[in-house]
PDB file of N, CA and C in Angstrom:
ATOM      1  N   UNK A   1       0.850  -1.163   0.000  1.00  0.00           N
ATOM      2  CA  UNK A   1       0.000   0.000   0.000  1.00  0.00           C
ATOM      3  C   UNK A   1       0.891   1.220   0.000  1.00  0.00           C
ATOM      4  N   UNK A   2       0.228   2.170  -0.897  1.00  0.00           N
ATOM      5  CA  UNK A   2       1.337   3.308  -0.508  1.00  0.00           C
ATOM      6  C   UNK A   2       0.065   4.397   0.179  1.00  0.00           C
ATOM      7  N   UNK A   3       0.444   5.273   0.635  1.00  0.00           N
ATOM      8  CA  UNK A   3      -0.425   6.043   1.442  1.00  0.00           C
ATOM      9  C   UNK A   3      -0.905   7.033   0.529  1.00  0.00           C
ATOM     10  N   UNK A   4      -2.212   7.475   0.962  1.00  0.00           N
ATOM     11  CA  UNK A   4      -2.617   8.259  -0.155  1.00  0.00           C
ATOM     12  C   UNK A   4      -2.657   9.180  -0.050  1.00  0.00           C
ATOM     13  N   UNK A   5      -2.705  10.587  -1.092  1.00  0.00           N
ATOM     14  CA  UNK A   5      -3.434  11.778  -1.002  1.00  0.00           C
ATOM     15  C   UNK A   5      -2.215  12.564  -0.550  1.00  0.00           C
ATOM     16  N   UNK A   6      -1.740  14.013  -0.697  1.00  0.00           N
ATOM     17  CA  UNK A   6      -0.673  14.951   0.104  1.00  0.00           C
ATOM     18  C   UNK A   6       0.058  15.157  -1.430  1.00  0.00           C
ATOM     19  N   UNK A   7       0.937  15.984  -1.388  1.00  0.00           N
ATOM     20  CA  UNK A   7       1.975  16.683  -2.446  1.00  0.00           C
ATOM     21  C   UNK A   7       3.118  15.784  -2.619  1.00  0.00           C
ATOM     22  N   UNK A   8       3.509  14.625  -1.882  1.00  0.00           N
ATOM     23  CA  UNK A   8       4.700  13.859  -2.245  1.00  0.00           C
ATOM     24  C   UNK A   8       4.626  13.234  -3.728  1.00  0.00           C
ATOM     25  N   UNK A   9       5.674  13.692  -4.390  1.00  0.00           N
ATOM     26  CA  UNK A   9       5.679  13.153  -6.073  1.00  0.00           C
ATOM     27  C   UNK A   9       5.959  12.026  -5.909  1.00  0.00           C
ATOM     28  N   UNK A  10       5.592  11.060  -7.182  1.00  0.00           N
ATOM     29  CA  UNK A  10       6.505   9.850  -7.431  1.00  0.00           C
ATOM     30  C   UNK A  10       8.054   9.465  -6.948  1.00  0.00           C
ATOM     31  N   UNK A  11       8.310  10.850  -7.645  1.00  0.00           N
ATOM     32  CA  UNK A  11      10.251  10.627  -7.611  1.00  0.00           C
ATOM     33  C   UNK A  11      10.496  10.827  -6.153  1.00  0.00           C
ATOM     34  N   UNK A  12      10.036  12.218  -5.592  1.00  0.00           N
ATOM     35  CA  UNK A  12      10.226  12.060  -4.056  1.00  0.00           C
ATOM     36  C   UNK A  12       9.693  10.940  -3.297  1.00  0.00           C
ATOM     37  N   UNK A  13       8.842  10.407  -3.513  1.00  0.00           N
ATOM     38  CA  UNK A  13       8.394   9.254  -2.338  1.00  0.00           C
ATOM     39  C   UNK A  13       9.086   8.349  -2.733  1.00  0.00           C
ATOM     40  N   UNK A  14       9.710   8.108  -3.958  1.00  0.00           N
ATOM     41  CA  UNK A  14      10.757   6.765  -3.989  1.00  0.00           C
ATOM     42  C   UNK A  14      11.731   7.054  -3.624  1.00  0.00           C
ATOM     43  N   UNK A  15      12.259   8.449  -3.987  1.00  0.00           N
ATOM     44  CA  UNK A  15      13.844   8.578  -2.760  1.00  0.00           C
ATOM     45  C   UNK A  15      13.768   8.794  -1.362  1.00  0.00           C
ATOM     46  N   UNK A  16      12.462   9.033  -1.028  1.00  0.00           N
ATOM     47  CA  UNK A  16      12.097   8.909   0.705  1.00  0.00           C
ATOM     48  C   UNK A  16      12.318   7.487   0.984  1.00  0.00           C
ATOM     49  N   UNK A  17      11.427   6.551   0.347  1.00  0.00           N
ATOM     50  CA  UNK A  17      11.211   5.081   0.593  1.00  0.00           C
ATOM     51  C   UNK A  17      12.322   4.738   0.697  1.00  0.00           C
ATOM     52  N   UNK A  18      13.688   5.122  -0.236  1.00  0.00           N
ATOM     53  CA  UNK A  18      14.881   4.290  -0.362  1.00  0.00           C
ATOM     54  C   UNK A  18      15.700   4.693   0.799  1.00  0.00           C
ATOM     55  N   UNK A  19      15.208   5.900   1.318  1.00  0.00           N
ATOM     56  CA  UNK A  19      16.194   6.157   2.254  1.00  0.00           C
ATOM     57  C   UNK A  19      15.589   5.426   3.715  1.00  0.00           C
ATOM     58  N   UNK A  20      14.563   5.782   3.652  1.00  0.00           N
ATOM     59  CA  UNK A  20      13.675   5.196   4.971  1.00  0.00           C
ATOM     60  C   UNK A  20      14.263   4.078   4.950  1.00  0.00           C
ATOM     61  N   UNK A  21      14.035   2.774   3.956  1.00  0.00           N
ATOM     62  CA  UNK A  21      14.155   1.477   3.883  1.00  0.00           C
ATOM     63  C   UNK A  21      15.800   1.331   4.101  1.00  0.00           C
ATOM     64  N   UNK A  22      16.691   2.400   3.693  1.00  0.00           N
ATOM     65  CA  UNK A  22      18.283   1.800   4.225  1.00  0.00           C
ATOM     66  C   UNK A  22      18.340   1.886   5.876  1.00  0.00           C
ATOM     67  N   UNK A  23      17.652   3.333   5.902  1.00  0.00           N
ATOM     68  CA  UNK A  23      18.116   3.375   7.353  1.00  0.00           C
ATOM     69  C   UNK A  23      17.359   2.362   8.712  1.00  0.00           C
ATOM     70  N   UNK A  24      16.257   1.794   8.089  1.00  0.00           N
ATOM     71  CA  UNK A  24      15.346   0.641   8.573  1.00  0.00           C
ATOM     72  C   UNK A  24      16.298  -0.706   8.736  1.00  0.00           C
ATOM     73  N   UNK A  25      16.831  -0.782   7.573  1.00  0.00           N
ATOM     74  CA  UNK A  25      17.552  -2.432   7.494  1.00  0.00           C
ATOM     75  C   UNK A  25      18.878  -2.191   8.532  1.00  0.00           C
ATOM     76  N   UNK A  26      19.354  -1.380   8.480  1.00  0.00           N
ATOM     77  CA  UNK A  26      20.627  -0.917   9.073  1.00  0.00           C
ATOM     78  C   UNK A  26      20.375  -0.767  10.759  1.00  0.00           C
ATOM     79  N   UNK A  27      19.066  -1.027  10.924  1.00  0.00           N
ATOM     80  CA  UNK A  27      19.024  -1.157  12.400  1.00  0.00           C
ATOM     81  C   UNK A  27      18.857  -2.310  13.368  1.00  0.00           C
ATOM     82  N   UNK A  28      20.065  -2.720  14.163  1.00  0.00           N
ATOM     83  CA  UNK A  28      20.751  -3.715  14.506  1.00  0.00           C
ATOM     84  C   UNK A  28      19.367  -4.994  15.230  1.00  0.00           C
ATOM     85  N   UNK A  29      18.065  -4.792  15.650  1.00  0.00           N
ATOM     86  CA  UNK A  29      17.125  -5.039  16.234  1.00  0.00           C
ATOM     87  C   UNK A  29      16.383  -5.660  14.781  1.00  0.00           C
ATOM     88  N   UNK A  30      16.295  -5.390  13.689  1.00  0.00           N
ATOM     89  CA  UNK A  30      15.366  -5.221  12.457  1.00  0.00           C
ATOM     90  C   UNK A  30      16.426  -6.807  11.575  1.00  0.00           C
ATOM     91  N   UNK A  31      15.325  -7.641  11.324  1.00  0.00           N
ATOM     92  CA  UNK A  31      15.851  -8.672  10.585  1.00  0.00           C
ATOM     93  C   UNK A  31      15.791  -8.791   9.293  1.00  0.00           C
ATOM     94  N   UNK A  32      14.914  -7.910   8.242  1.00  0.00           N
ATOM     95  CA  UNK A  32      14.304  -6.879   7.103  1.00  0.00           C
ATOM     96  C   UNK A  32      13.124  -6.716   7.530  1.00  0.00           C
ATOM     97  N   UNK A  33      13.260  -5.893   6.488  1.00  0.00           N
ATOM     98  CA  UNK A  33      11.788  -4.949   5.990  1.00  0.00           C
ATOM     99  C   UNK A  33      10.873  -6.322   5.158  1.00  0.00           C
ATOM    100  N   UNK A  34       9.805  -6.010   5.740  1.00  0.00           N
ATOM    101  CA  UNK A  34       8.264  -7.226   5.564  1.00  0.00           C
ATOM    102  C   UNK A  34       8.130  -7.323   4.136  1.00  0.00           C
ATOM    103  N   UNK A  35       7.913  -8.004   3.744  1.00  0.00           N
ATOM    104  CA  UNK A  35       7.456  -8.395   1.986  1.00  0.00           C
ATOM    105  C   UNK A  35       5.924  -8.854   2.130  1.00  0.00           C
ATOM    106  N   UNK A  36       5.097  -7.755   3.381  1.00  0.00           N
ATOM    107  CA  UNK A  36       3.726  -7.817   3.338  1.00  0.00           C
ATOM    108  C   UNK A  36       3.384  -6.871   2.100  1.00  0.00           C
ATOM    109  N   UNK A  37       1.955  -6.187   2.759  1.00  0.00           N
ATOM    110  CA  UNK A  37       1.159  -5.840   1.553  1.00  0.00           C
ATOM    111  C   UNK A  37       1.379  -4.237   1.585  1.00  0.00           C
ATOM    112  N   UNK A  38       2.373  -3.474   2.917  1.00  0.00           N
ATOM    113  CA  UNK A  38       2.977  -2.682   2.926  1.00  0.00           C
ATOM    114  C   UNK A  38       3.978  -2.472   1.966  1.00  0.00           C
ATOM    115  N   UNK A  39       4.028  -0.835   1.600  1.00  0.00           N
ATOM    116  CA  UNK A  39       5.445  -1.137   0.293  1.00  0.00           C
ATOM    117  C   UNK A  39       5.174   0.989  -0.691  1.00  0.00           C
ATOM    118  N   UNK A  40       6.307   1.281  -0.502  1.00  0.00           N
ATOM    119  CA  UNK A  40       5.615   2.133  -1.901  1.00  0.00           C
ATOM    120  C   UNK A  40       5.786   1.510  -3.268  1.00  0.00           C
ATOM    121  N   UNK A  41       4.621   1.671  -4.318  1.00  0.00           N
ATOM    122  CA  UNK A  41       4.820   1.117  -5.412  1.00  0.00           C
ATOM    123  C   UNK A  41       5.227   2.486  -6.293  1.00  0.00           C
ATOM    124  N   UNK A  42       6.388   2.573  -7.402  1.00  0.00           N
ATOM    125  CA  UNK A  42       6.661   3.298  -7.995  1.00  0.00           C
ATOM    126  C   UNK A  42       6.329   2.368  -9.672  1.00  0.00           C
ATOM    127  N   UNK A  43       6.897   3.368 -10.598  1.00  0.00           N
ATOM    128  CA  UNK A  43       6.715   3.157 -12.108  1.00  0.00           C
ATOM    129  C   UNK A  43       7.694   1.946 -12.287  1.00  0.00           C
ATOM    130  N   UNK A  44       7.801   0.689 -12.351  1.00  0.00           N
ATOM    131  CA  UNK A  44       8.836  -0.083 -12.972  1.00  0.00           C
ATOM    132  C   UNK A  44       9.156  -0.746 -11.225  1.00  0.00           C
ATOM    133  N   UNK A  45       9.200  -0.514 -10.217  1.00  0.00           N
ATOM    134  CA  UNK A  45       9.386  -0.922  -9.436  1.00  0.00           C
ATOM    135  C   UNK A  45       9.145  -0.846  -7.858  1.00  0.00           C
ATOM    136  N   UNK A  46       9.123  -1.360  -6.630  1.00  0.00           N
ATOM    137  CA  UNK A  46       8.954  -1.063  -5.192  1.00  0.00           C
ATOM    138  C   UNK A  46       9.342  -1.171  -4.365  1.00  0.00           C
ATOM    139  N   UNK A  47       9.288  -0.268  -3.252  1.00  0.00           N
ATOM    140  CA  UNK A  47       9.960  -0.408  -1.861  1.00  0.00           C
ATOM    141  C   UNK A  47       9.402  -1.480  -0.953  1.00  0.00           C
ATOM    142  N   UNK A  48       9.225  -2.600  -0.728  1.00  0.00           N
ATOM    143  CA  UNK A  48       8.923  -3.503   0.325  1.00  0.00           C
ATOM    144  C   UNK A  48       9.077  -2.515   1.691  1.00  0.00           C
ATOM    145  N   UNK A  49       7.843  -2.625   2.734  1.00  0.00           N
ATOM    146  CA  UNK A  49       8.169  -2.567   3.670  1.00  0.00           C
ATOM    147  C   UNK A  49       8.166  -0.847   3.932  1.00  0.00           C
ATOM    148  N   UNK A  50       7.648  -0.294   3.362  1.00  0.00           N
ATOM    149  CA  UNK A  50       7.956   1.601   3.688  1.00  0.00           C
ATOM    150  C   UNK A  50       7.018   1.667   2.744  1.00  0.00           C
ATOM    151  N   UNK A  51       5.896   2.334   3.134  1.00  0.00           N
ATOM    152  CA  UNK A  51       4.923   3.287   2.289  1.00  0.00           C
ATOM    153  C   UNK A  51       4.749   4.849   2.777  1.00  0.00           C
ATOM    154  N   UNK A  52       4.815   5.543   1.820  1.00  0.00           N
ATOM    155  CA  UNK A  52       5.162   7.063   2.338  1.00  0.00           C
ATOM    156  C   UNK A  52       4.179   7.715   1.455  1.00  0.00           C
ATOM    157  N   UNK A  53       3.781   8.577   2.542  1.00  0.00           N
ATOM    158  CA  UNK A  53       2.788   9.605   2.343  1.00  0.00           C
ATOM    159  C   UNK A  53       2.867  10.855   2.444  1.00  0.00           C
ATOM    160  N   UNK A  54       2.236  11.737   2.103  1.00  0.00           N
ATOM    161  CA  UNK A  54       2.425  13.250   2.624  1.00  0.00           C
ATOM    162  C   UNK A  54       1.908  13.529   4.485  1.00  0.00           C
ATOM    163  N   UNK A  55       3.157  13.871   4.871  1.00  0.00           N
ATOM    164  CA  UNK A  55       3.596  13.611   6.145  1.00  0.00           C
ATOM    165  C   UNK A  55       3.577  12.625   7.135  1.00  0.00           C
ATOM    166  N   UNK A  56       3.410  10.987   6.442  1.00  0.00           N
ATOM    167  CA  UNK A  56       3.308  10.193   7.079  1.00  0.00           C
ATOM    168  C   UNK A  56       3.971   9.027   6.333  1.00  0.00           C
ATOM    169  N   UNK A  57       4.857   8.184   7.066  1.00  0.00           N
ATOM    170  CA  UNK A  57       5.064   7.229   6.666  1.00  0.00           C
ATOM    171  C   UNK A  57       4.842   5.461   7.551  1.00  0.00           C
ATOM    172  N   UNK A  58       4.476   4.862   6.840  1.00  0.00           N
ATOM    173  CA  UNK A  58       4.558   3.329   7.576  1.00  0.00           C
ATOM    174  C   UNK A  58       5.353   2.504   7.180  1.00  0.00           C
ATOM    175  N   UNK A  59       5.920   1.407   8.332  1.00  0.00           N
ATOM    176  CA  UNK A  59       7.029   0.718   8.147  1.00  0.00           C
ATOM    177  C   UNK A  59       6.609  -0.591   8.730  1.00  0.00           C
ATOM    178  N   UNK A  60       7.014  -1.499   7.948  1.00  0.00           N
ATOM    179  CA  UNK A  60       6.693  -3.166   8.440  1.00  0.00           C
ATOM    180  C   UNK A  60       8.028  -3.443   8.193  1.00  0.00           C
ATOM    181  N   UNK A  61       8.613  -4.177   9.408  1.00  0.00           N
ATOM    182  CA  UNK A  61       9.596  -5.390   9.314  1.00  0.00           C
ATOM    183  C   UNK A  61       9.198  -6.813  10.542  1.00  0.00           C
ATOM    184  N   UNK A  62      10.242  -7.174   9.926  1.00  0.00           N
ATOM    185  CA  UNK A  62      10.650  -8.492  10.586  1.00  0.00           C
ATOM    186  C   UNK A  62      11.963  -7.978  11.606  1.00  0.00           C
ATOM    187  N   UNK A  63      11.379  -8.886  13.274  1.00  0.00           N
ATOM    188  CA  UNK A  63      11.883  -8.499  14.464  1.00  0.00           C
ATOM    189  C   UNK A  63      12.973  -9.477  14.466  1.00  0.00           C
ATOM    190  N   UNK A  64      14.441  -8.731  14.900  1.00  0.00           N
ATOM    191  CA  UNK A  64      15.250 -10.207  15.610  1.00  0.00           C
ATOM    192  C   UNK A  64      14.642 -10.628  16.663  1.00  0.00           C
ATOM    193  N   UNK A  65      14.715 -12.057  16.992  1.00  0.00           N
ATOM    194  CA  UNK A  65      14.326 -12.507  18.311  1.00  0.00           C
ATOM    195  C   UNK A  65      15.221 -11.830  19.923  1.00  0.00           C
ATOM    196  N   UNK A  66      14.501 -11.607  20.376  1.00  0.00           N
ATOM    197  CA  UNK A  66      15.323 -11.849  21.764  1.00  0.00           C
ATOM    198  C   UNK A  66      15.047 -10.082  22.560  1.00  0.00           C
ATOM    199  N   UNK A  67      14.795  -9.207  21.792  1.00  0.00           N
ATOM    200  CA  UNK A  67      14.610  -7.720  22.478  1.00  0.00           C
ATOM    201  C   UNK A  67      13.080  -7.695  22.606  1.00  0.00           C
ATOM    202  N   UNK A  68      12.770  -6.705  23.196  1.00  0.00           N
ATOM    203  CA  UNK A  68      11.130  -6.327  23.110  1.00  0.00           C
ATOM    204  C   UNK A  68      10.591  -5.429  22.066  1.00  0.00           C
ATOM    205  N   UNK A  69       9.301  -6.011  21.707  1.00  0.00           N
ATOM    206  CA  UNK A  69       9.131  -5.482  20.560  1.00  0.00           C
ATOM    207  C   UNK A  69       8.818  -3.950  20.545  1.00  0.00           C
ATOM    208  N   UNK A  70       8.586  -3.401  21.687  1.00  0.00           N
ATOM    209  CA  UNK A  70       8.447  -1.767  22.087  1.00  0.00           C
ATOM    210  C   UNK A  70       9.883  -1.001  21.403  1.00  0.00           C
ATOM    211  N   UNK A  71      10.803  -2.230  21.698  1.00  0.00           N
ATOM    212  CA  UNK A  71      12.138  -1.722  21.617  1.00  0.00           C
ATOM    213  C   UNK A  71      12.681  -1.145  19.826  1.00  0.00           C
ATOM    214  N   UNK A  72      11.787  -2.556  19.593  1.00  0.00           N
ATOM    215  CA  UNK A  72      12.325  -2.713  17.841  1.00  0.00           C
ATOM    216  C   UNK A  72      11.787  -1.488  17.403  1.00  0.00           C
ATOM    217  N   UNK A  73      10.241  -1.352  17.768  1.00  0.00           N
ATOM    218  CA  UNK A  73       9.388  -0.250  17.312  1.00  0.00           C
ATOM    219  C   UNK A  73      10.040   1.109  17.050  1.00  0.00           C
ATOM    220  N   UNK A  74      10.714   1.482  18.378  1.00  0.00           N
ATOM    221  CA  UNK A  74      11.604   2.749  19.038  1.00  0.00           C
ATOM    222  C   UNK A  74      12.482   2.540  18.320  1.00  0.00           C
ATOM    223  N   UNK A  75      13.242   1.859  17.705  1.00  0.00           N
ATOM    224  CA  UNK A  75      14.470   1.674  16.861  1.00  0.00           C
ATOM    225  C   UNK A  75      14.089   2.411  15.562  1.00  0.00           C
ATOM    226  N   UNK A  76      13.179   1.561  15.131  1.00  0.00           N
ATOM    227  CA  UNK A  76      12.779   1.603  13.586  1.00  0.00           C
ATOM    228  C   UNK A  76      12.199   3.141  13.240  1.00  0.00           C
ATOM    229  N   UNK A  77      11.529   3.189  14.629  1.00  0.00           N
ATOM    230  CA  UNK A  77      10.991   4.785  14.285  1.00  0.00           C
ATOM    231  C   UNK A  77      12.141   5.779  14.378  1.00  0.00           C
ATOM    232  N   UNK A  78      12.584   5.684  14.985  1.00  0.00           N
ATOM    233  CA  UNK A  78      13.938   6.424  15.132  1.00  0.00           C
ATOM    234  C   UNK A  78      14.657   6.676  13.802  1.00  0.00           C
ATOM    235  N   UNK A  79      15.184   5.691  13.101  1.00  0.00           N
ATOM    236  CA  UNK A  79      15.856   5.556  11.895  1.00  0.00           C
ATOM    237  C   UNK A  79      14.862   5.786  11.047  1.00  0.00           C
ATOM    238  N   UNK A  80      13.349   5.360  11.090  1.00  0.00           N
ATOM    239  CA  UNK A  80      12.913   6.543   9.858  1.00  0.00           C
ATOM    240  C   UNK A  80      12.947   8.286  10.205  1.00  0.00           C
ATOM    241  N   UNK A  81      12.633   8.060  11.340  1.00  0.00           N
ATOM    242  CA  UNK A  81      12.723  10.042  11.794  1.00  0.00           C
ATOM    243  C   UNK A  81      14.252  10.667  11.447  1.00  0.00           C
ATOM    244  N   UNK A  82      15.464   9.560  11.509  1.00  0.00           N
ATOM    245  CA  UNK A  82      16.399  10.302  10.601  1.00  0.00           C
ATOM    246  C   UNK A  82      16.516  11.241   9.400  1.00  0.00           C
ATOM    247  N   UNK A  83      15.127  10.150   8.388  1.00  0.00           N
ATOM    248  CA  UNK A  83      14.873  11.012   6.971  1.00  0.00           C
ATOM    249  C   UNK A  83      13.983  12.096   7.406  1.00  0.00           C
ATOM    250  N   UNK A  84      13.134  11.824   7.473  1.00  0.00           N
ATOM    251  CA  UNK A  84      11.611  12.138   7.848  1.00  0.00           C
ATOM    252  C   UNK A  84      11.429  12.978   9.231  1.00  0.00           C
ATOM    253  N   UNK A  85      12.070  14.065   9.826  1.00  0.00           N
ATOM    254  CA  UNK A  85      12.181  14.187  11.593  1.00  0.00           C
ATOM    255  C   UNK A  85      10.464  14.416  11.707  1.00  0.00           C
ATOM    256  N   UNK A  86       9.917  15.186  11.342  1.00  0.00           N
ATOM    257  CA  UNK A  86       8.438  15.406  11.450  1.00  0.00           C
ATOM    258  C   UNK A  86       7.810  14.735  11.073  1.00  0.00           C
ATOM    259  N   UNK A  87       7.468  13.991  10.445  1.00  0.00           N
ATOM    260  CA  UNK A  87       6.374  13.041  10.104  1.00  0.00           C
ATOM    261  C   UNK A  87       6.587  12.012  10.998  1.00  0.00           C
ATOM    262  N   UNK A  88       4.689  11.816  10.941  1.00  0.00           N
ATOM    263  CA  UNK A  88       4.732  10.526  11.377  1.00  0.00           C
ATOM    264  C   UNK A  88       4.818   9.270  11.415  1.00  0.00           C
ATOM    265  N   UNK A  89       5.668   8.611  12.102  1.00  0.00           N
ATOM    266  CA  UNK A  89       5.716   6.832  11.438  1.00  0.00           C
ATOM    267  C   UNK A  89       5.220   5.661  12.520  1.00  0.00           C
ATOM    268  N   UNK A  90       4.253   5.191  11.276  1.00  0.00           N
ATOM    269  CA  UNK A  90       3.763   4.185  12.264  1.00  0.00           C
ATOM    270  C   UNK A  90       4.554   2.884  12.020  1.00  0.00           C
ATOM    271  N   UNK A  91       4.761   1.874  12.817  1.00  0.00           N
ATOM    272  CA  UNK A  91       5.666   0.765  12.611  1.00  0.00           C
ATOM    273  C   UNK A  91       4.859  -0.644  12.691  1.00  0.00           C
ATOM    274  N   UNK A  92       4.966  -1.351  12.239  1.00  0.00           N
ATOM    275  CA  UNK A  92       4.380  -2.722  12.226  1.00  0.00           C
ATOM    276  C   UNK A  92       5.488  -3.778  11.978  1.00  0.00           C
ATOM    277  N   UNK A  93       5.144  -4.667  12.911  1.00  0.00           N
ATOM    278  CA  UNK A  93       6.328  -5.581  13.420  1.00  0.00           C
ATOM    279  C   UNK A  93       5.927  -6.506  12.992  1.00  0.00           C
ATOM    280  N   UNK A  94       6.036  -7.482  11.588  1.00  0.00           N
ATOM    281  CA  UNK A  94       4.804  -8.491  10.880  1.00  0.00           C
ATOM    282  C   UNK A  94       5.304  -9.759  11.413  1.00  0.00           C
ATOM    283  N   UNK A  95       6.921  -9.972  12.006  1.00  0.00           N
ATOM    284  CA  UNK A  95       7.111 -11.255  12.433  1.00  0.00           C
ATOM    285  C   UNK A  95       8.526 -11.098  12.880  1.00  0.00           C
ATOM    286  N   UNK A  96       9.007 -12.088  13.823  1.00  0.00           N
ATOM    287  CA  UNK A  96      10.440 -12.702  14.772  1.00  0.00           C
ATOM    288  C   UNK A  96      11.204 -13.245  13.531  1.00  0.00           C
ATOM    289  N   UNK A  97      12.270 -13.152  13.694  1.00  0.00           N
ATOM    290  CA  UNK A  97      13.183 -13.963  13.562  1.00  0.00           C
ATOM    291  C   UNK A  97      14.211 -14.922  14.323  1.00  0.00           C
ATOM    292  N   UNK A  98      13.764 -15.972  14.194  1.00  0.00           N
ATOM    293  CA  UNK A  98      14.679 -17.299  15.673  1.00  0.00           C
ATOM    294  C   UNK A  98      15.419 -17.562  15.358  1.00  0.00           C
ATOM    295  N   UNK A  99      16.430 -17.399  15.282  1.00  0.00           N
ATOM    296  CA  UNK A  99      17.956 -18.309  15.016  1.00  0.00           C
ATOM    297  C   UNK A  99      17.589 -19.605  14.723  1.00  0.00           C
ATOM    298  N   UNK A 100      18.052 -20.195  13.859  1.00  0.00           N
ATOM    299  CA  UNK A 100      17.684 -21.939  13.746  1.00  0.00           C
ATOM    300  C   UNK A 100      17.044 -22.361  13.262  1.00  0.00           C
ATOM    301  N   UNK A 101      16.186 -21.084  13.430  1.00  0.00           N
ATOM    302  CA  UNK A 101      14.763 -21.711  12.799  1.00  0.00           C
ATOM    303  C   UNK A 101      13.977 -21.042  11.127  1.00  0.00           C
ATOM    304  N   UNK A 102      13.610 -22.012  10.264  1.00  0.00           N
ATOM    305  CA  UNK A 102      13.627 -21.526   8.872  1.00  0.00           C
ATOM    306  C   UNK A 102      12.412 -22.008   8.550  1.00  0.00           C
ATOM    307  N   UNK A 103      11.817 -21.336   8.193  1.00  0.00           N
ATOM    308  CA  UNK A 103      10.193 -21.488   7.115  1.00  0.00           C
ATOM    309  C   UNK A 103       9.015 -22.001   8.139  1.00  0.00           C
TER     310      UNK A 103
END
């Protein structure tokens, strides 16, 4: 879904998304970004996991195991408020990741 409605162009919400989505993966708590139904969709291609709106963005990933998920939340929001300091981001935590454990 990408969020609707507000002045963010194409080109800007895909270089928001790309930045949101580096600084998302890059956070040590975050196992990736969700390959739910969250995502901005651009012309030819999409951001998994970051849909951005005019002044709002949402973020789905996948949690490492073992911290609290309040924690991951506070992480993730954090590193999108890097791009984004004012807007708001909501976070969705779609699933753990367990060591060991696969599919």
């Amino acid at each position: 879904m990408t969020l609707s409605g507000g002045t963010v162009g194409t080109g800007e919400a895909g270089s928001l998304a790309d930045r949101i989505s580096a600084a998302v993966a890059a956070c040590p708590l975050v196992a990736r970004l969700a390959e739910g139904p969250i995502g901005t969709y651009l012309p030819g291609r999409s951001v998994r996991g970051v849909a951005v709106g005019d002044g709002e963005v949402r973020v789905a990933v996948v949690a490492r195991y073992g911290r609290p998920l309040a924690e991951v939340a506070d992480q993730v929001r954090a590193a999108a408020r890097s791009v984004v300091p004012e807007w708001r981001v909501d976070v969705a935590i779609d699933d753990i990741e367990i060591p060991g454990r696969h599919g």
